[in-house]
Each structure stands twice: as structure tokens, then as C-alpha cells.
Protein backbone atom coordinates (compact mmCIF):
# COMPACT_ATOMS: atom_id res chain seq x y z
CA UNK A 1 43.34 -9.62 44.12
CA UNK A 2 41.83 -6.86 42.80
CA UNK A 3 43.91 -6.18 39.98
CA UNK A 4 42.55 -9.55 38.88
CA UNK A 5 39.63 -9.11 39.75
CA UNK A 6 39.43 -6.13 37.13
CA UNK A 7 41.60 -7.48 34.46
CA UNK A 8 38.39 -10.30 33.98
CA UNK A 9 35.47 -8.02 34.48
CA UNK A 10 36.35 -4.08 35.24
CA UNK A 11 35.33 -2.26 38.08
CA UNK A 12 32.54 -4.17 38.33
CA UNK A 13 34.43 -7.23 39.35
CA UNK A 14 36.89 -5.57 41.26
CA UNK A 15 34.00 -4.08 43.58
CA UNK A 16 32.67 -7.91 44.26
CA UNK A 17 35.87 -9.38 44.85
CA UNK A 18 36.62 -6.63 47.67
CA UNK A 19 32.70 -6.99 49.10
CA UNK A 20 33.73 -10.77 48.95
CA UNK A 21 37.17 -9.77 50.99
CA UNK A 22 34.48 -8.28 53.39
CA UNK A 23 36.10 -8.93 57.51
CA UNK A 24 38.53 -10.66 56.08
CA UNK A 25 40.68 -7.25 54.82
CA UNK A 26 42.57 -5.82 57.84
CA UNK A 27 41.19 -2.07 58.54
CA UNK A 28 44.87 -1.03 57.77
CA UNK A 29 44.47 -1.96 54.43
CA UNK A 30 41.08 -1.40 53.35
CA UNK A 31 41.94 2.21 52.84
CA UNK A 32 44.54 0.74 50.12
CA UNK A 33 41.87 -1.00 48.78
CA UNK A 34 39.55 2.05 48.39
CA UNK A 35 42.37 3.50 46.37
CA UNK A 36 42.63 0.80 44.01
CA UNK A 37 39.09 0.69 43.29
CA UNK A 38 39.03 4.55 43.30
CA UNK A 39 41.43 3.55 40.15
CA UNK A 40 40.10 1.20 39.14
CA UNK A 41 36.70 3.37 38.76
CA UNK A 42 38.31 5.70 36.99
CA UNK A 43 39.50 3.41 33.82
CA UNK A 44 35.93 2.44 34.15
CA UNK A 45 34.94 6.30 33.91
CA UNK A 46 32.95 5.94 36.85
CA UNK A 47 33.30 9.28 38.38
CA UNK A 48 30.94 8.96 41.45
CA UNK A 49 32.56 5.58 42.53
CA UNK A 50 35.89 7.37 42.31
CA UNK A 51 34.87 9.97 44.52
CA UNK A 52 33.42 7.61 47.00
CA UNK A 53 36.27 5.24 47.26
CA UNK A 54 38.64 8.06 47.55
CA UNK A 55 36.80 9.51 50.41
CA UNK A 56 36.12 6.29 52.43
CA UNK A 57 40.53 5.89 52.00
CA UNK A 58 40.43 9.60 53.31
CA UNK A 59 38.16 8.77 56.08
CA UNK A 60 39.78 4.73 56.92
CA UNK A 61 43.41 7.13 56.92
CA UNK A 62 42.87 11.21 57.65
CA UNK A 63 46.60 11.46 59.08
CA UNK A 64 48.31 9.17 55.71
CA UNK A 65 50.11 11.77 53.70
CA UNK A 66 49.66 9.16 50.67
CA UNK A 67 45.82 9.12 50.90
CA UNK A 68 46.14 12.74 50.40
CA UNK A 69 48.60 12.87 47.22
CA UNK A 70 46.94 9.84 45.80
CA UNK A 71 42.80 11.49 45.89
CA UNK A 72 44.43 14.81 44.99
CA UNK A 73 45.90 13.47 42.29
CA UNK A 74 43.50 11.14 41.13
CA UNK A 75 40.88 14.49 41.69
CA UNK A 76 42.95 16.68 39.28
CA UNK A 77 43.39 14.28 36.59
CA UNK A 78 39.82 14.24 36.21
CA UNK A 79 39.69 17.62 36.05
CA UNK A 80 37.78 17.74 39.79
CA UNK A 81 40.81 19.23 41.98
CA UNK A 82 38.22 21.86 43.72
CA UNK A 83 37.00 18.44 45.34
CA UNK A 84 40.12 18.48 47.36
């Protein structure tokens, strides 16, 4: 998982174990997966990454009400809430 992925080597790790996922990830869940990374980014203070992941959860779910709270809130606790 990805959690795991990051508890052994940060973001870093967490990025190559979802690349690694690659087809095998269902398209209804890669925009979860975007999200954790997004987070996962962020403990890693990785503020483009963040913004990157969030936006390719926006685009994999537009109509998700969560997607929306989640990069909003993410957004604002970096202090970049204009970005939403």
C-alpha cells in the first residue's frame, strides 16, 4: 500500500509503489490514490507534487464532492486556498 510504501521511504517511495500499481489500480480508485500521495507530498513538504496529485484526483473525479473538500482543504492548510 501506499501508506507503507511511505512509512519505509516518504513520498518518494510512495510515488514508486503507485507507478508500480500502474494498470493494475482500477480508474475508480486512482483518484484516491492521487489524494494519498497529494498527502503524502505534503508531510514531505513537496508543494508542487501536492498540487499535481490533487488536480489529477480533481480531474480522475470532477463530480466527487470529497475530491473537492479534500484539495480544498489540503490547499488551505498550506496556506494556498486561492488555488481552489
Amino acid at each position: 500500500t501506499l501508506g507503507a510504501a511511505e512509512r519505509e521511504g516518504g513520498y518518494p517511495s510512495a510515488l514508486r509503489a503507485f507507478e508500480a500499481s500502474g494498470e493494475s489500480l482500477p480508474a475508480a480508485q486512482a483518484w484516491r490514490a492521487h489524494l494519498e500521495l497529494a498527502e503524502c507530498a505534503k508531510r514531505g513538504a513537496a508543494l508542487p507534487q501536492v498540487k499535481y496529485h490533487l488536480a489529477q484526483a480533481l480531474l480522475a473525479q470532477p463530480c466527487t464532492v470529497q475530491v473537492w473538500l479534500e484539495s480544498c482543504r489540503t490547499l488551505d492548510e498550506l496556506g494556498e486556498l486561492e488555488e481552489c
